[in-house]
Each structure stands twice: as C-alpha cells, then as structure tokens.
N, C-alpha and C. Protein backbone atom coordinates (compact mmCIF):
# COMPACT_ATOMS: atom_id res chain seq x y z
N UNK A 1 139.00 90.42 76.83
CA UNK A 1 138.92 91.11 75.53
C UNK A 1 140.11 90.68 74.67
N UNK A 2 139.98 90.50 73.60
CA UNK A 2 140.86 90.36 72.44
C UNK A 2 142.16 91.32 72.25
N UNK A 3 142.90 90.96 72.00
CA UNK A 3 144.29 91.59 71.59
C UNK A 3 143.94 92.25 70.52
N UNK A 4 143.66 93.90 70.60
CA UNK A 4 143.93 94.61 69.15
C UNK A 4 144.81 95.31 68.74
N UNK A 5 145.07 95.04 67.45
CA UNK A 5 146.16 95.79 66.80
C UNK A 5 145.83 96.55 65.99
N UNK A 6 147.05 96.94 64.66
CA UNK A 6 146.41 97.47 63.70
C UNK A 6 145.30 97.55 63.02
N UNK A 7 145.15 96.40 62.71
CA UNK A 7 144.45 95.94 61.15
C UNK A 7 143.10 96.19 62.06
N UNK A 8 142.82 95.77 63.29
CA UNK A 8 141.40 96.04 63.86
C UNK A 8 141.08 97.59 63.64
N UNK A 9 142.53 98.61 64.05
CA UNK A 9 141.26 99.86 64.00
C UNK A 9 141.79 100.41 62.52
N UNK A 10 142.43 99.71 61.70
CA UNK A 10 142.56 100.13 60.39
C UNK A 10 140.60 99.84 59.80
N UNK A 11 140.38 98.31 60.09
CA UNK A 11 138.96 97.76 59.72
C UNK A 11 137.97 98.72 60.35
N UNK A 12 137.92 99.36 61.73
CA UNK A 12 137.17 99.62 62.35
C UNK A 12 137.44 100.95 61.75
N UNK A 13 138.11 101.69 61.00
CA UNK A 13 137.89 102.90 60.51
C UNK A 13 137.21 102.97 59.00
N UNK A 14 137.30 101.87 58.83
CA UNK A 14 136.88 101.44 56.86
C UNK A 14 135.79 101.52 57.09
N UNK A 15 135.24 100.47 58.33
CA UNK A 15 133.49 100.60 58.16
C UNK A 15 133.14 101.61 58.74
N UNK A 16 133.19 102.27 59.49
CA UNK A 16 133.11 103.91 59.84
C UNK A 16 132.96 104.56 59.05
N UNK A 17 134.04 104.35 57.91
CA UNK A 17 134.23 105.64 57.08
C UNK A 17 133.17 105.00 55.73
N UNK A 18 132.34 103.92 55.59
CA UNK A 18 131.39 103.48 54.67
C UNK A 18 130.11 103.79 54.85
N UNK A 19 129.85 103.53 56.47
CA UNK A 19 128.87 103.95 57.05
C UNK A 19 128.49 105.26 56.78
N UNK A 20 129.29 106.18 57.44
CA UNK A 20 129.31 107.58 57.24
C UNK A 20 129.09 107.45 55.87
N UNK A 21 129.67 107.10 55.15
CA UNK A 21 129.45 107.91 53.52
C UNK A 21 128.32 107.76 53.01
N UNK A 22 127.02 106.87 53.78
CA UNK A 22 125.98 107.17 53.24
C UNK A 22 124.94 108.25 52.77
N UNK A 23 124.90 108.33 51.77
CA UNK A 23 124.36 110.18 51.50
C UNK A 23 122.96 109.93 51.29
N UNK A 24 122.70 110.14 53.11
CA UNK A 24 121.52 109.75 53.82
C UNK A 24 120.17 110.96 52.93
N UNK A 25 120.83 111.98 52.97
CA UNK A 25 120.34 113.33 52.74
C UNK A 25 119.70 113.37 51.29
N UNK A 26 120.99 113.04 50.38
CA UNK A 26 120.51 112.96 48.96
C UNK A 26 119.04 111.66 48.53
N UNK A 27 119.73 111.10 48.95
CA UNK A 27 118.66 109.06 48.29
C UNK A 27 117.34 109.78 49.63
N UNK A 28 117.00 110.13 50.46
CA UNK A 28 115.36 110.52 51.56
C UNK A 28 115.24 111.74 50.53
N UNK A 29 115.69 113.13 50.24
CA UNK A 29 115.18 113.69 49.12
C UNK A 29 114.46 113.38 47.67
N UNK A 30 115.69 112.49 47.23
CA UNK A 30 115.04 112.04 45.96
C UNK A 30 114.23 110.99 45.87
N UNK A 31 113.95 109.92 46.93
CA UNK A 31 112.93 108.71 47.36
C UNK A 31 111.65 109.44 47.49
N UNK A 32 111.26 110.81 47.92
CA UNK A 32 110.20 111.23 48.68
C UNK A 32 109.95 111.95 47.22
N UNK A 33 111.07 113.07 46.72
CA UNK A 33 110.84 114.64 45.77
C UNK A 33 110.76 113.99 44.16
N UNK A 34 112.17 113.41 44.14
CA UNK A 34 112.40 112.79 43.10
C UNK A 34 113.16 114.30 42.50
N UNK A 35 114.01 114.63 43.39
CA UNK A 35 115.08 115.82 43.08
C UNK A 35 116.40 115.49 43.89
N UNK A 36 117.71 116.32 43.22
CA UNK A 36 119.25 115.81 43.67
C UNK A 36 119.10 117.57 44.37
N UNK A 37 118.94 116.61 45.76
CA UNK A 37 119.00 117.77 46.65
C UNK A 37 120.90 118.93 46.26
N UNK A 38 121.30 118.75 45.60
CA UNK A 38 122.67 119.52 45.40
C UNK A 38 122.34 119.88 44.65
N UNK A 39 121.08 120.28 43.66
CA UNK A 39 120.84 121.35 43.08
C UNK A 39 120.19 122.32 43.05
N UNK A 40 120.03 122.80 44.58
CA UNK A 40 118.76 123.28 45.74
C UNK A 40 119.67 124.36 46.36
N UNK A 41 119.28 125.03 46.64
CA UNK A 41 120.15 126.22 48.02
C UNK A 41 121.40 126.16 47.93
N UNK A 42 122.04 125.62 49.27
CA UNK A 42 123.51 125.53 48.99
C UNK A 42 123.75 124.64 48.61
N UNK A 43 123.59 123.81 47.66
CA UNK A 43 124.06 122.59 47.10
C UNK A 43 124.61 121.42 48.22
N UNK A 44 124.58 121.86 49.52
CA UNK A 44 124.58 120.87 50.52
C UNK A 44 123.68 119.62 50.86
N UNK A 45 124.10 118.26 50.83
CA UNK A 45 123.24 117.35 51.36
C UNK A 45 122.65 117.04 52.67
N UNK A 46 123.22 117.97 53.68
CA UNK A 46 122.92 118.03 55.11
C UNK A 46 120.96 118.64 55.58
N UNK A 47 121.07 118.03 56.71
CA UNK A 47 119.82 118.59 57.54
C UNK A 47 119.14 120.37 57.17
N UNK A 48 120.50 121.16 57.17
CA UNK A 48 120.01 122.64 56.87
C UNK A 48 119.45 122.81 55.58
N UNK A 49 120.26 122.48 54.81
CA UNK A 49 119.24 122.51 53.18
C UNK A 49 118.50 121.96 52.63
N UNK A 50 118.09 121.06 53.16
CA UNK A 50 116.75 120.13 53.20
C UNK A 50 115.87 120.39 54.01
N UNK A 51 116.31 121.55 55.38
CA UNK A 51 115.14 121.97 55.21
C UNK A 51 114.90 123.62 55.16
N UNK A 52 115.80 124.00 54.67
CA UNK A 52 115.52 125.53 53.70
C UNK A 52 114.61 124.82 52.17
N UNK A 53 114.96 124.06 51.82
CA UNK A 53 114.21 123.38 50.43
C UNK A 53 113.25 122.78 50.32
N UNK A 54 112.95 121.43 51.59
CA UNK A 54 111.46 120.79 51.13
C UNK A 54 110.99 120.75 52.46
N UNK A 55 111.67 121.44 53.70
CA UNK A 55 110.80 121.70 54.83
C UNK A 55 111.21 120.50 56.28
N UNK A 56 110.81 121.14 57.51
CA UNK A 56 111.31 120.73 58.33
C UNK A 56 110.92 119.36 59.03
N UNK A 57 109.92 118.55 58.43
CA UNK A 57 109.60 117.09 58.16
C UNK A 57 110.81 116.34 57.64
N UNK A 58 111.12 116.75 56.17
CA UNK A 58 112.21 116.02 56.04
C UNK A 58 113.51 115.88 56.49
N UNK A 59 113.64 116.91 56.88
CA UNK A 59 115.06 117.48 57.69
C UNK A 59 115.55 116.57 59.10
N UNK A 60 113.95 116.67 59.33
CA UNK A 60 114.34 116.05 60.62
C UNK A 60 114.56 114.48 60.67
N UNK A 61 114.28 114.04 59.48
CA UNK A 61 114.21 112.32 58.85
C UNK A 61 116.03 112.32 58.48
N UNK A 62 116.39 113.46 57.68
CA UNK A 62 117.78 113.67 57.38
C UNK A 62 118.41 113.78 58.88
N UNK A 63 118.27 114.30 59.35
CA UNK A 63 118.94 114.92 60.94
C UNK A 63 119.31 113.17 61.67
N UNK A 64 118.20 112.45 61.35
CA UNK A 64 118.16 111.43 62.52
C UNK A 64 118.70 110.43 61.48
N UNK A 65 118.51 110.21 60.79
CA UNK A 65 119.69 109.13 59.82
C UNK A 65 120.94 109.71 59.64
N UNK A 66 121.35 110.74 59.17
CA UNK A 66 122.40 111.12 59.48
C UNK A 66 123.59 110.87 60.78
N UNK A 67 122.30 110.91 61.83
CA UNK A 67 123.18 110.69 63.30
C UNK A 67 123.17 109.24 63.36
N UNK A 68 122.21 108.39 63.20
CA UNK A 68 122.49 107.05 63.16
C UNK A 68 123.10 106.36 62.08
N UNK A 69 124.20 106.79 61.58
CA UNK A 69 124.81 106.64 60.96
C UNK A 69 126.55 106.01 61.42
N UNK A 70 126.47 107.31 62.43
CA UNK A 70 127.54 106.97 63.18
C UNK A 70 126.85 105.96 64.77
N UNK A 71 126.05 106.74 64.56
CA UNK A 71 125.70 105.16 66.35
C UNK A 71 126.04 103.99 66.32
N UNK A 72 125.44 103.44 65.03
CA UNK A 72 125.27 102.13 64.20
C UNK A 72 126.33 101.56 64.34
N UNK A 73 127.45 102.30 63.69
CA UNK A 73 129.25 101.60 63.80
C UNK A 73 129.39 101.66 65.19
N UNK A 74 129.45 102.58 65.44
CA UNK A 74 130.01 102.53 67.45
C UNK A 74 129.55 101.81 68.02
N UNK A 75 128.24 101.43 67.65
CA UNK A 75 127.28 100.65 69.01
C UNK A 75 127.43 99.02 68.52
N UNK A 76 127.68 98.83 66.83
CA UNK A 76 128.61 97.41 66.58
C UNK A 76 129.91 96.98 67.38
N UNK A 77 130.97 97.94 67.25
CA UNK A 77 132.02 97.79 67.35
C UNK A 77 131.98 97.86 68.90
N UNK A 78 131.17 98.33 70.16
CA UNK A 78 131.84 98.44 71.49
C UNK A 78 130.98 97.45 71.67
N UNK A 79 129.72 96.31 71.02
CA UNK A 79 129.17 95.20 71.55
C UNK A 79 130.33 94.18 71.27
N UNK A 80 131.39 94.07 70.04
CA UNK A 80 132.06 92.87 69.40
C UNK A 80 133.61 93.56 70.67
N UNK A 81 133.46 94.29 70.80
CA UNK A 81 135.52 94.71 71.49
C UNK A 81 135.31 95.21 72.21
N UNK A 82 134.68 96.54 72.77
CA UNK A 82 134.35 97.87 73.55
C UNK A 82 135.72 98.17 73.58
N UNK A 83 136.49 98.53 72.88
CA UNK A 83 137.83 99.36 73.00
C UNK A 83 137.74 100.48 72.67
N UNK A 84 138.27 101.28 73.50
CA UNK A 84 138.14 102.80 73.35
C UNK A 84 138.36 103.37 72.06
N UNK A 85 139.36 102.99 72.04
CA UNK A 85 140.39 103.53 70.76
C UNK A 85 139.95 102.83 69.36
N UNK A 86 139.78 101.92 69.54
CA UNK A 86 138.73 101.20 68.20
C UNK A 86 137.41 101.74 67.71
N UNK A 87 136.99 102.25 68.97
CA UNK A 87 135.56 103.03 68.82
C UNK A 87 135.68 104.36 68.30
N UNK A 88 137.05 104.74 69.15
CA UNK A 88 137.27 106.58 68.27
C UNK A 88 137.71 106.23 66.62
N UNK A 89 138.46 105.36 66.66
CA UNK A 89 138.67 105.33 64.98
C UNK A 89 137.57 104.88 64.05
N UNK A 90 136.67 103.83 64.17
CA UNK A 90 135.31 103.95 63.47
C UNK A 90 134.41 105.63 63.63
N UNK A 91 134.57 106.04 65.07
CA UNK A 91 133.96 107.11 65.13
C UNK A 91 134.82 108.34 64.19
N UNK A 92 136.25 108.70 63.60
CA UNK A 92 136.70 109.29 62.77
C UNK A 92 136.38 108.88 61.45
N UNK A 93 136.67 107.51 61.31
CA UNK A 93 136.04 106.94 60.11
C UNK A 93 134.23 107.28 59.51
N UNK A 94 133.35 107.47 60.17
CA UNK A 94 132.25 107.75 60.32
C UNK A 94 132.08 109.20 59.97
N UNK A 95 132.95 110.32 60.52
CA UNK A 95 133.13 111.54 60.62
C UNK A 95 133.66 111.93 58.78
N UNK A 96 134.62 111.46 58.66
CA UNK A 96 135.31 111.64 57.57
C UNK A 96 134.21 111.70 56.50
N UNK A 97 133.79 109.99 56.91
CA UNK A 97 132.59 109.19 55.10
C UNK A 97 131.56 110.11 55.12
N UNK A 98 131.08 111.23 56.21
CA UNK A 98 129.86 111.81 55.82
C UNK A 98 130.42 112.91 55.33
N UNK A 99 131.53 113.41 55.56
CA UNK A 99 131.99 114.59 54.52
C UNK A 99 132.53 114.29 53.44
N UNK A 100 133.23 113.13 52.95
CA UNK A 100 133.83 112.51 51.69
C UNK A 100 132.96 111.01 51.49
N UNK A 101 131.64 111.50 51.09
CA UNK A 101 131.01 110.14 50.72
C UNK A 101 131.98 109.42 49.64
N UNK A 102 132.18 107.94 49.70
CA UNK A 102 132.31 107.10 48.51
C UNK A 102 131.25 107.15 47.44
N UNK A 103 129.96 107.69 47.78
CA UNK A 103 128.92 107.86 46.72
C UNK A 103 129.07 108.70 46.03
N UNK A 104 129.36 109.84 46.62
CA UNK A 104 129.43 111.14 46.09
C UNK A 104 130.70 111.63 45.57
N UNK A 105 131.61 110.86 44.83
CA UNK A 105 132.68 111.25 44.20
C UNK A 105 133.68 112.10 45.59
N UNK A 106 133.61 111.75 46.81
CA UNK A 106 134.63 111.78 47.94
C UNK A 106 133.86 113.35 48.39
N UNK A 107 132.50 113.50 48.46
CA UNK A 107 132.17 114.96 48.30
C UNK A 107 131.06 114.49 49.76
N UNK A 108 130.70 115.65 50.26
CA UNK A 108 129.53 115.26 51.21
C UNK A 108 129.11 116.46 51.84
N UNK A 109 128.79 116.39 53.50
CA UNK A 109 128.07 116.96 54.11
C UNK A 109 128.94 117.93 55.04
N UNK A 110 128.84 118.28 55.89
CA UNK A 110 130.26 119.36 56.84
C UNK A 110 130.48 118.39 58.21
N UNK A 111 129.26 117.23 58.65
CA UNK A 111 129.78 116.47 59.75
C UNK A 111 129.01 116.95 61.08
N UNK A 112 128.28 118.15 60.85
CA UNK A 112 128.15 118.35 62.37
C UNK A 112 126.77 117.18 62.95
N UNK A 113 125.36 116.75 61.83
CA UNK A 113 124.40 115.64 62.46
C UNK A 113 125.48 114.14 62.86
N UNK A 114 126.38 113.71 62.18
CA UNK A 114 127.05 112.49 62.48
C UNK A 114 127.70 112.64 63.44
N UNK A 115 128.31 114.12 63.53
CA UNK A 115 128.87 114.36 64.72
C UNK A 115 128.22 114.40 66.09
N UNK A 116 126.53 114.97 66.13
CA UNK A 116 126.10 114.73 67.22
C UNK A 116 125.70 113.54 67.75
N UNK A 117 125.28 113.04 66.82
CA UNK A 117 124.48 111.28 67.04
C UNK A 117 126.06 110.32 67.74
N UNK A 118 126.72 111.14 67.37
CA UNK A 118 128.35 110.25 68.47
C UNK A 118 128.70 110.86 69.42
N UNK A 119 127.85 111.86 69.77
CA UNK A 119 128.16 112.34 70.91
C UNK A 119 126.98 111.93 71.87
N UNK A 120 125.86 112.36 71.55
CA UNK A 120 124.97 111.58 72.22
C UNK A 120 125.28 110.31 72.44
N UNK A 121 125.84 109.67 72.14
CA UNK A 121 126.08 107.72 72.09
C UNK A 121 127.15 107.56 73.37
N UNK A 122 128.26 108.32 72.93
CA UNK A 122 129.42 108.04 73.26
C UNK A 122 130.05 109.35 74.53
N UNK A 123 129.19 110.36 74.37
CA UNK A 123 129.60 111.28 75.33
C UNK A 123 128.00 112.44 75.58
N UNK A 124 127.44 112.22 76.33
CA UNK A 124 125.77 112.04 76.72
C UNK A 124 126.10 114.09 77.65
N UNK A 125 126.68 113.86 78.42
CA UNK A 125 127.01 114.68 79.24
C UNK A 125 127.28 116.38 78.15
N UNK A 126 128.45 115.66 77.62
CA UNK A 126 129.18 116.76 76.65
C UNK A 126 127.80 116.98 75.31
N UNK A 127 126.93 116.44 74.98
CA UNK A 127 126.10 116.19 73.58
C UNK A 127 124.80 117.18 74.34
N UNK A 128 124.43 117.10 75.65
CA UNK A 128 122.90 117.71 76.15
C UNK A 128 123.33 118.69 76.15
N UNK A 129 124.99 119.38 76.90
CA UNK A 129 125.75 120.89 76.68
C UNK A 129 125.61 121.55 75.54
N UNK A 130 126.23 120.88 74.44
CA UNK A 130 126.35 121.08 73.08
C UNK A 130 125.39 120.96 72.57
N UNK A 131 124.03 120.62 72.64
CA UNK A 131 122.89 121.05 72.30
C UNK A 131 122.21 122.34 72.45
N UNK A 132 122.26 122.48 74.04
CA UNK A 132 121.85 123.39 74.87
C UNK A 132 122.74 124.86 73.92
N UNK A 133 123.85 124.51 73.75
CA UNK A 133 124.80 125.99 73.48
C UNK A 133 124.66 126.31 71.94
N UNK A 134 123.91 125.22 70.64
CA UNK A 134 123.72 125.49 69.66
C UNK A 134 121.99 125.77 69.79
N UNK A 135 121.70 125.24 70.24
CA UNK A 135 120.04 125.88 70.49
C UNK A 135 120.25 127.34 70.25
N UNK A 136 120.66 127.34 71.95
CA UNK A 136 120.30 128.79 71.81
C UNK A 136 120.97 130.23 70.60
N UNK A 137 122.24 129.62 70.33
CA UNK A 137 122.87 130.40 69.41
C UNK A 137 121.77 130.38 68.11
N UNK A 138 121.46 129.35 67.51
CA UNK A 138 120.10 129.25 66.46
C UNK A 138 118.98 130.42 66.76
N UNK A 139 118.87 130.30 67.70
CA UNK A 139 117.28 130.67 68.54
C UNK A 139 117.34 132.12 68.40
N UNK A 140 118.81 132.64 69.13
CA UNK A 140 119.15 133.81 68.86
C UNK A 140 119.43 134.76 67.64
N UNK A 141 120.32 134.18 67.07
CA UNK A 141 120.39 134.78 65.70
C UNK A 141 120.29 133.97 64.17
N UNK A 142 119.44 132.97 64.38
CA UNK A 142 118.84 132.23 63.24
C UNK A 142 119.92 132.03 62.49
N UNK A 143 121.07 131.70 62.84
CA UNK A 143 122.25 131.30 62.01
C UNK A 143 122.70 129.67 62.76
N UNK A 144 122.22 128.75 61.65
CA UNK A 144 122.65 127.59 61.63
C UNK A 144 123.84 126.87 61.77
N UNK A 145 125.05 127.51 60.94
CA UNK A 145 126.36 127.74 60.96
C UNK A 145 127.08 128.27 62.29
N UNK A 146 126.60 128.60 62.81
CA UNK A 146 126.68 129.59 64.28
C UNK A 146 126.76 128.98 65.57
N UNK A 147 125.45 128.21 65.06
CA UNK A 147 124.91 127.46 66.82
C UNK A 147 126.16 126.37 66.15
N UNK A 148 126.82 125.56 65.00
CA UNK A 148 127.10 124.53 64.37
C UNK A 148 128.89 124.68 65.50
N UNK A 149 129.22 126.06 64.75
CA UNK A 149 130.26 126.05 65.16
C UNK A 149 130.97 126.63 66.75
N UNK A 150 129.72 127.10 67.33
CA UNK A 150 130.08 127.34 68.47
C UNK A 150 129.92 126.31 69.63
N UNK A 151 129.30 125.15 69.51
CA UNK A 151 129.01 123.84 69.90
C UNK A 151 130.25 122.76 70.00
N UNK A 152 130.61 123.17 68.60
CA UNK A 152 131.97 122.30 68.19
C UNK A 152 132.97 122.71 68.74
N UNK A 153 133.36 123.81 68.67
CA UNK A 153 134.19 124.67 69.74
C UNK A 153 134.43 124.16 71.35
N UNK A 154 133.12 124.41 71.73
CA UNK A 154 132.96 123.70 72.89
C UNK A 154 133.15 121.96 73.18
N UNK A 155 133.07 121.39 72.52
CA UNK A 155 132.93 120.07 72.43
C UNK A 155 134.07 119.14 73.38
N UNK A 156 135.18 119.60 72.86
CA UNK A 156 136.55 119.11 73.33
C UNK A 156 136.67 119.89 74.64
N UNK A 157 136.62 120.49 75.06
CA UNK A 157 136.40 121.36 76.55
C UNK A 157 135.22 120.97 77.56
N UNK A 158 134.18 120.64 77.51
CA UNK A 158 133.10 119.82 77.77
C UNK A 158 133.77 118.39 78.13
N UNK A 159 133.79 118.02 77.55
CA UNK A 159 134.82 116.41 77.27
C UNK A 159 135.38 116.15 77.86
N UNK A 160 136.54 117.08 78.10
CA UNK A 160 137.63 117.24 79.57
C UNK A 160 136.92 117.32 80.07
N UNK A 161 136.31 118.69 80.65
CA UNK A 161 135.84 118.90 81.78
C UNK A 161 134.73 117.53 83.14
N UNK A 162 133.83 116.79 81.71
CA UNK A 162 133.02 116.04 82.13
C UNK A 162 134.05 114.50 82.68
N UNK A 163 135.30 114.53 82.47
CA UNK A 163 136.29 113.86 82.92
C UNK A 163 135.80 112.50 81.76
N UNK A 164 136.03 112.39 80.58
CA UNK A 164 135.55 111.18 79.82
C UNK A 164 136.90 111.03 79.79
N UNK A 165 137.42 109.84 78.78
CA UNK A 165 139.12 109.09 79.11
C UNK A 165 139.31 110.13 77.93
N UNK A 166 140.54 109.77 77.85
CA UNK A 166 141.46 110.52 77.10
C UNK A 166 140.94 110.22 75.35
N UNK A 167 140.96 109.04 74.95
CA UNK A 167 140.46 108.91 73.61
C UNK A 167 139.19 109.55 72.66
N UNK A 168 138.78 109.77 74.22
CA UNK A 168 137.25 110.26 73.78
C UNK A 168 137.29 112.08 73.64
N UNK A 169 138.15 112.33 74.42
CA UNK A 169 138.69 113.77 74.45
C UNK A 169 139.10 114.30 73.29
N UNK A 170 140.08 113.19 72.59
CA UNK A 170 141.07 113.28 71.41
C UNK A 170 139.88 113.57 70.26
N UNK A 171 138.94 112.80 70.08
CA UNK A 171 137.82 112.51 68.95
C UNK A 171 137.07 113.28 69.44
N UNK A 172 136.62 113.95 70.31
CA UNK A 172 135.69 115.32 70.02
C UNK A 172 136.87 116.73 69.71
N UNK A 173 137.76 116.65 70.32
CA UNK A 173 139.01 117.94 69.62
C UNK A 173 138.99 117.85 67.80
N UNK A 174 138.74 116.40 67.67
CA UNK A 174 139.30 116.33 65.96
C UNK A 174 138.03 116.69 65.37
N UNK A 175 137.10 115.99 65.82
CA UNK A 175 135.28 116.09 65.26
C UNK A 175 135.05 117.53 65.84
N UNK A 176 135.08 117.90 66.67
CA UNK A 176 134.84 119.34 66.24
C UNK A 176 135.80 120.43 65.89
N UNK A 177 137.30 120.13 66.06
CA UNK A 177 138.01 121.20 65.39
C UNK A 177 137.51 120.46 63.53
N UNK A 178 137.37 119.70 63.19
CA UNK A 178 137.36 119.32 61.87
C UNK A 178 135.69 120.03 60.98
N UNK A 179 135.42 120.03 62.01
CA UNK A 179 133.23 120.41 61.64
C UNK A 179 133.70 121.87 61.60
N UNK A 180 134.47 122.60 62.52
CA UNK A 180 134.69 124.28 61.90
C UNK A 180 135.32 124.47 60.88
N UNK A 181 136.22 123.91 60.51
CA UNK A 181 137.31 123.86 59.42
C UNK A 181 135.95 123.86 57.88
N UNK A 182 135.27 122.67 58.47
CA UNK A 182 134.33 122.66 57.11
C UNK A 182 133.08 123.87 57.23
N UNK A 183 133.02 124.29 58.05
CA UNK A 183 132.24 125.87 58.02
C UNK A 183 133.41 127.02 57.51
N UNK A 184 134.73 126.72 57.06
CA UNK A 184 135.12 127.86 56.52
C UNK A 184 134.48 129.20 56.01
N UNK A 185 133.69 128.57 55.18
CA UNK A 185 132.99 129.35 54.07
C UNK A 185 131.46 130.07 54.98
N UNK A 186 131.23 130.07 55.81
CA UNK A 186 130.08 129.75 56.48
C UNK A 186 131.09 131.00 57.72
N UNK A 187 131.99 131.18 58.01
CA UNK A 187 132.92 131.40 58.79
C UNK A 187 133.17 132.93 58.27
N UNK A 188 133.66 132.89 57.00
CA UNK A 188 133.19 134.11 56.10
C UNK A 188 132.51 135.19 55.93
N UNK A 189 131.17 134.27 55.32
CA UNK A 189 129.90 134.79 55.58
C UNK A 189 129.72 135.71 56.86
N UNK A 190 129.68 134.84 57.90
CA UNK A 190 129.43 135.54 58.76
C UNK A 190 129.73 136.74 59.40
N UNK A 191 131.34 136.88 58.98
CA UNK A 191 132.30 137.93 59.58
C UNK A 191 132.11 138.98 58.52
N UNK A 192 131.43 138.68 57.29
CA UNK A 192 131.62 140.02 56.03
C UNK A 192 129.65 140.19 56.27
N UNK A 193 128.72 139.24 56.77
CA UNK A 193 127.40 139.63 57.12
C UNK A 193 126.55 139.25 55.78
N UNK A 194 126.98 138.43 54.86
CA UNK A 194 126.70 137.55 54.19
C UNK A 194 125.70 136.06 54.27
N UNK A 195 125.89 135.53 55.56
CA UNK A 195 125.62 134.44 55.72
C UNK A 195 124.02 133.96 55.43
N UNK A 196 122.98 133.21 55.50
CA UNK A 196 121.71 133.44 55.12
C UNK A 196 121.08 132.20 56.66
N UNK A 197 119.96 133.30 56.83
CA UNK A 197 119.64 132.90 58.48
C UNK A 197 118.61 131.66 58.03
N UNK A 198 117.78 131.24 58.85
CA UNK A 198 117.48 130.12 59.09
C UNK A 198 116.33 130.06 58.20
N UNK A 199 115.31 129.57 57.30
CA UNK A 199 114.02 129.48 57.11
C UNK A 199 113.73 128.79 56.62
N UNK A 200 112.65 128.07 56.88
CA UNK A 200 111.75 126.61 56.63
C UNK A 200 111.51 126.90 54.74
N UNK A 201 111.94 125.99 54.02
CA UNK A 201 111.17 125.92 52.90
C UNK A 201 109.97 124.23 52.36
N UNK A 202 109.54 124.87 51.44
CA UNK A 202 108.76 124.25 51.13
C UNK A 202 108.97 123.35 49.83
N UNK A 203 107.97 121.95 49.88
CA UNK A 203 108.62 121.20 48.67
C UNK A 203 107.57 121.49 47.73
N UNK A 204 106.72 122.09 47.68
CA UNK A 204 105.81 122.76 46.59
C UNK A 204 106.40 124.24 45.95
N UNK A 205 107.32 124.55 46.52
CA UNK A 205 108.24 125.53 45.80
C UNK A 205 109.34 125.10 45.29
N UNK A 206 109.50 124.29 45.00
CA UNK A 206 111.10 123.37 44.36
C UNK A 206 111.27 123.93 43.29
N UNK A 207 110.40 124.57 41.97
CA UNK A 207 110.65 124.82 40.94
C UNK A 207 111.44 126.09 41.06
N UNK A 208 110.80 126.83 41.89
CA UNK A 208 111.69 128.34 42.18
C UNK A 208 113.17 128.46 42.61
N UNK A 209 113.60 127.17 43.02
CA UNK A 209 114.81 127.15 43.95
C UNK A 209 116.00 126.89 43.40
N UNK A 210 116.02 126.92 41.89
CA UNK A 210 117.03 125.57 41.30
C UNK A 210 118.35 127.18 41.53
C-alpha cells in the first residue's frame, strides 16, 4: 500500500464531503413533483419529509440514494488504498456534505440515511443493531426523531463492543454524537410533547401542505 499523508485524507475528505452534499432529496422530489421539497412540512430534505409529503415510494428512493451516497466514496477509496483512516475521513467528509450541502447554500439534511448506508458498508454488525433499536423505537411510538436518535446513541458502543479497530469506533462516536446534536430541535419537541409522529403523506395533497 502507498504511503499516506495529509493531502490524501485532506482529498479523501473533499470528495466525501461533495458526494455527501448531493441534495439527493430535493432534485428526486422536484424530477418526479416538480416542487422544492423545503417548502413542505419541515422544510427538511431528508427521507422523513418526503415521506410525510409525497409518500412512502419516494422516501424510500430518497432513503437509498441518500445512503449510497456515502457507500460510493468509501467503497472508491478502500478499492484505490483500503486505509482505515482515509476511509473514516471521506466517511466524515460524506457525513458533513449531507448536512452542509455545497448546493444548498452549506444547508442540508440531519445525516442520519448517509449515516446508515456507512454503517451498513463499513460496520454490518453495529448497522443490523442500530436498525433493529430504531425500528422498534419508530414502531413503538411513531417518532422518527426517536428511533433516529436512540440508534445513534448506540452506535459508538455497538462499535466497541463488536471489537471493529479503533478508527472505525472514532467515526461512529462523531456520526452519531453529530446526528443528535442535529436533532436538537427534534430533542425539544420531544421533552415539551411537541414533536409530530410519523404519517405517510400524499403527493396529490401537495397543495394543502405549503
């Protein structure tokens, strides 16, 4: 393997963080609706308000581009180097661009679909857990935000536990202490009983929603 230095995981975080910034969510809304999904529900471009707004078809088109978003860089970068640490920094880079798109005036999504699609890739063990523990939190009390952040929580603990190396430990602590941080508001909600639970909308109701 090649000698890496800086400038490799400086590069390997640029395209990470380009990748990610694709605002997968907005351009599959407006290609299909011919509407700027941020002027819908919560003005979020993510999986949940796409499909509180035009329904759980599209969501799930958002959900899975979203996550391959980040695969894409990781699964480049560990065919050309497989370095750990090169891979966590595209994988931060990746993390970052879907919450501060370059499209979107440095604005984006909260991170948790990019965040899973790198966990599934890169930590399989810790991603079927963290499924399993946001399922059911969803399932239970139809709070999206909920299953989001109690998953993430878990993430970095999972990680250890499943004995992955140390780098990989480091980048699920940051990716999911960083995915609660962006549920602040969502964090809120919840604790004052505010928050708004889960439900399928429809794209023949778009006019009602603005």
């Amino acid at each position: 393997m090649e000698n890496i230095g800086i400038t490799h995981y400086a590069l390997g975080f640029i395209v990470g963080f380009v990748f990610g910034s694709i605002p997968t969510g907005l351009w599959i809304t407006k290609a299909l609706y011919g509407i700027d999904i941020r002027e819908y529900g919560s003005k979020n471009i993510g999986t949940t308000n796409v499909y509180r707004t035009v329904g759980a078809k599209t969501a799930v088109m958002v959900l899975l581009a979203d996550m391959l978003k980040g695969i894409i860089v990781v699964a480049i970068l560990k065919w050309y180097m497989n370095s750990d640490l090169l891979i966590v920094a595209a994988a931060i880079g990746a993390i970052l661009g879907h919450n501060y798109s370059l499209f979107l005036g440095f604005k984006g999504g909260k991170g948790a679909a990019t965040g899973m699609g790198l966990l599934i890739y890169l930590l399989p063990k810790t991603s079927l857990c963290c499924f399993v523990i946001a399922a059911t939190c969803i399932a239970a009390t139809r709070y999206v935000s909920l299953g989001s952040i109690v998953a993430s929580f878990f993430a970095p603990i999972l990680t250890w536990y499943f004995g992955y190396p140390a780098p990989y430990i480091y980048l699920a602590l940051f990716g999911g202490g960083f995915i609660i941080l962006r549920h602040k508001a969502n964090i809120e909600r919840l604790l004052n009983g505010t928050e708004n639970k889960i439900k399928e909308g429809h794209a023949e109701d778009l006019k009602n929603k603005k």
